[in-house]
Protein backbone atom coordinates (compact mmCIF):
# COMPACT_ATOMS: atom_id res chain seq x y z
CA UNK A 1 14.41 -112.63 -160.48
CA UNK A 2 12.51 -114.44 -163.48
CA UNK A 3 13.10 -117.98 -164.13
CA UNK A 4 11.63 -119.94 -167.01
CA UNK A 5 11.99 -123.88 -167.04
CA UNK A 6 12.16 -126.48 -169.57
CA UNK A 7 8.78 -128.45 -170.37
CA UNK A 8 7.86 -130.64 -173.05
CA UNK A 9 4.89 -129.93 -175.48
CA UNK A 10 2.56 -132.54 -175.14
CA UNK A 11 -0.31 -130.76 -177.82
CA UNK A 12 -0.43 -128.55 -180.07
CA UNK A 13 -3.54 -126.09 -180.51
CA UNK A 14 -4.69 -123.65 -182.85
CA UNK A 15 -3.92 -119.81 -182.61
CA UNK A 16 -0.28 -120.95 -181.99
CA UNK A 17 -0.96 -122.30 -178.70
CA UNK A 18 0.12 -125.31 -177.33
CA UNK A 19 -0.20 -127.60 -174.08
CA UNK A 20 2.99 -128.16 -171.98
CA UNK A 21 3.60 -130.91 -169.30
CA UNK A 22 5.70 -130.28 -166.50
CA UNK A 23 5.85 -132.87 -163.61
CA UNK A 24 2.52 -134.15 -164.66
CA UNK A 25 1.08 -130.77 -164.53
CA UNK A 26 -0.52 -129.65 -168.20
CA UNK A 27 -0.80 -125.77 -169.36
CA UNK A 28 -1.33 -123.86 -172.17
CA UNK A 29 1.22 -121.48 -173.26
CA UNK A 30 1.77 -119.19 -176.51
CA UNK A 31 4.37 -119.99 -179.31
CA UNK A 32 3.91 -117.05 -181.13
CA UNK A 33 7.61 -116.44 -180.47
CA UNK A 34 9.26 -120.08 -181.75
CA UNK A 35 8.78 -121.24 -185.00
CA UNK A 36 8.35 -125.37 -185.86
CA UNK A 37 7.47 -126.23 -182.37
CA UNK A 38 6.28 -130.71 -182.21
CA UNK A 39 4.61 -132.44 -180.32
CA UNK A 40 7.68 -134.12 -177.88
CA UNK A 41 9.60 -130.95 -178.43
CA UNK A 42 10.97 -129.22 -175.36
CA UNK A 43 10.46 -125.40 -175.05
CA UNK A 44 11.75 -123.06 -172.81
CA UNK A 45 8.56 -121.40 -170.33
CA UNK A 46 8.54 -117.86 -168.86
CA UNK A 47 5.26 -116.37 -168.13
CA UNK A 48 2.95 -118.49 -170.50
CA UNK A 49 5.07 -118.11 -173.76
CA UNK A 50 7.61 -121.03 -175.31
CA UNK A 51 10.71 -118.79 -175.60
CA UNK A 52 13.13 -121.28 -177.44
CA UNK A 53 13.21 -124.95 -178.70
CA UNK A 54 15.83 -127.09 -176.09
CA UNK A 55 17.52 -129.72 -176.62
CA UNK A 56 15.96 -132.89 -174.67
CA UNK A 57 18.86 -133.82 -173.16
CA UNK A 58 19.65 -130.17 -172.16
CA UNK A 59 15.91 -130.13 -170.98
CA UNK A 60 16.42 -133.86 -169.15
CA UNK A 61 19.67 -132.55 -167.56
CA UNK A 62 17.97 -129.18 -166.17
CA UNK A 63 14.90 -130.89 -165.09
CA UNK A 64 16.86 -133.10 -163.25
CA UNK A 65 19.11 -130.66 -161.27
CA UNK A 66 15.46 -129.26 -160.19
CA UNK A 67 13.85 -132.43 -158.71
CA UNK A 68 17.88 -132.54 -156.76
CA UNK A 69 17.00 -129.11 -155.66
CA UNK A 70 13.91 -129.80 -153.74
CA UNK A 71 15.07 -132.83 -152.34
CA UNK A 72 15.72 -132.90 -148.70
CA UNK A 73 18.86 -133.76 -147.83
CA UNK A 74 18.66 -135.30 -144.85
């Protein structure tokens, strides 16, 4: 199974690169595959490439249902 998650692009870089924040964790991912990525933008993440602009409150909405899935419930 292959998941990719929402994360927001906090810089962009030269070569069509950019740096993504997720959960206060920063990477640098490809977006040789979307075009008019921003700074603030959420992008779809699988396997260090931005497959698709999201809407923020999509992206809110989906990030949100993960932090309820690793929450315990007891």
């Amino acid at each position: 199974m292959c998941l990719a998650i929402p994360a927001r692009v906090a810089e962009l870089l030269d070569n069509d690169s950019a740096v993504v924040e997720l959960g206060g964790v920063r990477k640098e991912i490809s977006l040789a595959l979307v075009d008019g990525v921003a700074v603030g933008d959420y992008v779809i993440v699988h396997v260090g490439y931005a497959l698709n602009r999201l809407d923020p409150e999509e992206a809110e909405k989906t990030l949100q249902l993960f932090a309820e899935l690793g929450k315990n419930p007891t």
